[in-house]
C-alpha atoms as a PDB file:
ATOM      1  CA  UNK A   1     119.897  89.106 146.706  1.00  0.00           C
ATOM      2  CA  UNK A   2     117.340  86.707 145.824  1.00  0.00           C
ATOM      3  CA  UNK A   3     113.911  87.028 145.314  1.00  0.00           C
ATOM      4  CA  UNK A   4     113.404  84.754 148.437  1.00  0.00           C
ATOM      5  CA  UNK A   5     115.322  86.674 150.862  1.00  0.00           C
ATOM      6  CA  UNK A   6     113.756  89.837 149.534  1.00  0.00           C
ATOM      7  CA  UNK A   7     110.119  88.609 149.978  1.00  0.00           C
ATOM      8  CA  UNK A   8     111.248  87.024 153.331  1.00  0.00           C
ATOM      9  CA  UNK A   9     112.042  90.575 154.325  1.00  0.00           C
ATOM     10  CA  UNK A  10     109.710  92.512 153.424  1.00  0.00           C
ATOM     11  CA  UNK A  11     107.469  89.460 155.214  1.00  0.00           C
ATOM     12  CA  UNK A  12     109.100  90.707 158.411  1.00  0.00           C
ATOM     13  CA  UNK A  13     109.389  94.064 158.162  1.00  0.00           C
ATOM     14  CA  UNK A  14     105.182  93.791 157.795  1.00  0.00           C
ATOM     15  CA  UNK A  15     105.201  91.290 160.869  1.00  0.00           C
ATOM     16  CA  UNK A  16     106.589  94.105 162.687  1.00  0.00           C
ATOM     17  CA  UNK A  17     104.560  96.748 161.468  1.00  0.00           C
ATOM     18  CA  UNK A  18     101.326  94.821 162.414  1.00  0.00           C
ATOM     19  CA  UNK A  19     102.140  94.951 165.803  1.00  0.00           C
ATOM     20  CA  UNK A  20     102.567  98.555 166.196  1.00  0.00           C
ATOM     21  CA  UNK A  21     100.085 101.038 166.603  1.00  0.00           C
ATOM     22  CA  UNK A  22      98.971 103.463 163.392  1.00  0.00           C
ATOM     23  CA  UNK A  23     100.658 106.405 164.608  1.00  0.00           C
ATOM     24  CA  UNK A  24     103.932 104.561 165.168  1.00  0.00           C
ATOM     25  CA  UNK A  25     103.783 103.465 161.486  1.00  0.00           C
ATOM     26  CA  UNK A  26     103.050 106.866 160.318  1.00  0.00           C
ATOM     27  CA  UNK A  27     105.781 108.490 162.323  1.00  0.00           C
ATOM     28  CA  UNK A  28     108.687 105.996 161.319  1.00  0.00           C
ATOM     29  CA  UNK A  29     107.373 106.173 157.445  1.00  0.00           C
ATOM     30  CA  UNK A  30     107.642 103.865 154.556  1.00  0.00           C
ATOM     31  CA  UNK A  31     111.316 104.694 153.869  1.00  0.00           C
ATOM     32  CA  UNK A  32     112.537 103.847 157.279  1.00  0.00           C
ATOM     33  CA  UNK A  33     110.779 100.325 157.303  1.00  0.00           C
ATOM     34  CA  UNK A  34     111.994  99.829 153.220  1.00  0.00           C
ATOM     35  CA  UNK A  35     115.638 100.499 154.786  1.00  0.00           C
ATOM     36  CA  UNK A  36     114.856  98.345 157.533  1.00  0.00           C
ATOM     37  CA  UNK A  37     113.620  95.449 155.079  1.00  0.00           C
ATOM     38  CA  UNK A  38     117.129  96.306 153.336  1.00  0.00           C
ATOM     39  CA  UNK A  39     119.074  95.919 156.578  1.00  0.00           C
ATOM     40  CA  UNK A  40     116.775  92.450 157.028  1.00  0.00           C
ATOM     41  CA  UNK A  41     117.669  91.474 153.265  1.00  0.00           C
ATOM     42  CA  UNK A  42     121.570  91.819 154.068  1.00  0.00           C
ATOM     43  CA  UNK A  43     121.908  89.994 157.183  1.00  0.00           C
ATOM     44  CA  UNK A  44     120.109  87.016 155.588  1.00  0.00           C
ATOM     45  CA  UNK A  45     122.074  86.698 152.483  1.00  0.00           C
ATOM     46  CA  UNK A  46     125.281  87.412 155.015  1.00  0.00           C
ATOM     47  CA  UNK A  47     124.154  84.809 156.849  1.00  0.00           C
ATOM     48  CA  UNK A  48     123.131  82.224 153.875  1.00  0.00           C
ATOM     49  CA  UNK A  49     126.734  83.258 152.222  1.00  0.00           C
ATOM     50  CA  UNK A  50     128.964  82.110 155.634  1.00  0.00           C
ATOM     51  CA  UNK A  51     126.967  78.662 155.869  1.00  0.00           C
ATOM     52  CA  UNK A  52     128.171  78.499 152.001  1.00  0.00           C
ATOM     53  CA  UNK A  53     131.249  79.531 152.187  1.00  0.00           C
ATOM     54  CA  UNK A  54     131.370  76.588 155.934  1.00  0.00           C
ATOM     55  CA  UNK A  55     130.080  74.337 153.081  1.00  0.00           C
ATOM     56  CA  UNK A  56     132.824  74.918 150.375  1.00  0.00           C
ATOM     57  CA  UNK A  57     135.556  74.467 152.766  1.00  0.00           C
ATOM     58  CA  UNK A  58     134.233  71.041 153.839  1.00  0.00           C
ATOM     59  CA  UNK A  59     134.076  70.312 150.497  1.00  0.00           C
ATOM     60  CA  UNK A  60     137.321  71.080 149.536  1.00  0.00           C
ATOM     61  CA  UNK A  61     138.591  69.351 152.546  1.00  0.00           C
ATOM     62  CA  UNK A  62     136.614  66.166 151.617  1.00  0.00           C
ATOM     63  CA  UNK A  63     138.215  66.392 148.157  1.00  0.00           C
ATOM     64  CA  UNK A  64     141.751  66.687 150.038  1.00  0.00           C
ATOM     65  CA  UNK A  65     140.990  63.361 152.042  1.00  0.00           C
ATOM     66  CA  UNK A  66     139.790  61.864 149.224  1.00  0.00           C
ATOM     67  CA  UNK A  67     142.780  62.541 146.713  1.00  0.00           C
ATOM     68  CA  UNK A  68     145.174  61.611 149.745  1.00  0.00           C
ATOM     69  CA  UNK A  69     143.380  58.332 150.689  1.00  0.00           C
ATOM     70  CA  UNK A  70     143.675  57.249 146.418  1.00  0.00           C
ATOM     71  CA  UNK A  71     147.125  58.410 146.584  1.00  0.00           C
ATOM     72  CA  UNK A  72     147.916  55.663 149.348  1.00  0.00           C
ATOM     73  CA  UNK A  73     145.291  53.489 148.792  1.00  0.00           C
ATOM     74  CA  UNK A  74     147.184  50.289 147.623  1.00  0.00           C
ATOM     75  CA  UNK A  75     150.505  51.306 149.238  1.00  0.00           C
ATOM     76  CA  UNK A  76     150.160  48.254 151.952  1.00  0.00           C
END
C-alpha cells in the first residue's frame, strides 16, 4: 500500500467520523474505524491494481499489433 492510498483512507474514515455524533464515535472505538480505514486502504489499491493490470494487457496487445504489422509491413 502506498502512502497515498493510506492517507486517502484514513482522510475518509475521518470524513465519516465528522458526521457522526460523539457517542457514536465512542461506541464504535478507534480500532473499529482503524480496521475500517484498512478495509478503505484495500479496496483502493484493489481497485488501482485491476485498472493496471486493464493497462498491461493493452499494452501487451499493442506490442502484439505492433510486432505483427512489422512482420508484414513490406509484404505488398
Amino acid at each position: 500500500m502506498t502512502v497515498k492510498q493510506n492517507a486517502h483512507a484514513v482522510n475518509v474514515v475521518e470524513t465519516f467520523k465528522a458526521k457522526l455524533p460523539p457517542e457514536t464515535i465512542a461506541q464504535v472505538g478507534e480500532n473499529h474505524f482503524d480496521e475500517l480505514s484498512l478495509l478503505i486502504e484495500s479496496a483502493i489499491s484493489a481497485a488501482v491494481f485491476d485498472e493496471m493490470e486493464k493497462a498491461a494487457n493493452k499494452v501487451d496487445q499493442l506490442a502484439h499489433d505492433i510486432r505483427h504489422f512489422a512482420e508484414y509491413f513490406d509484404r505488398d
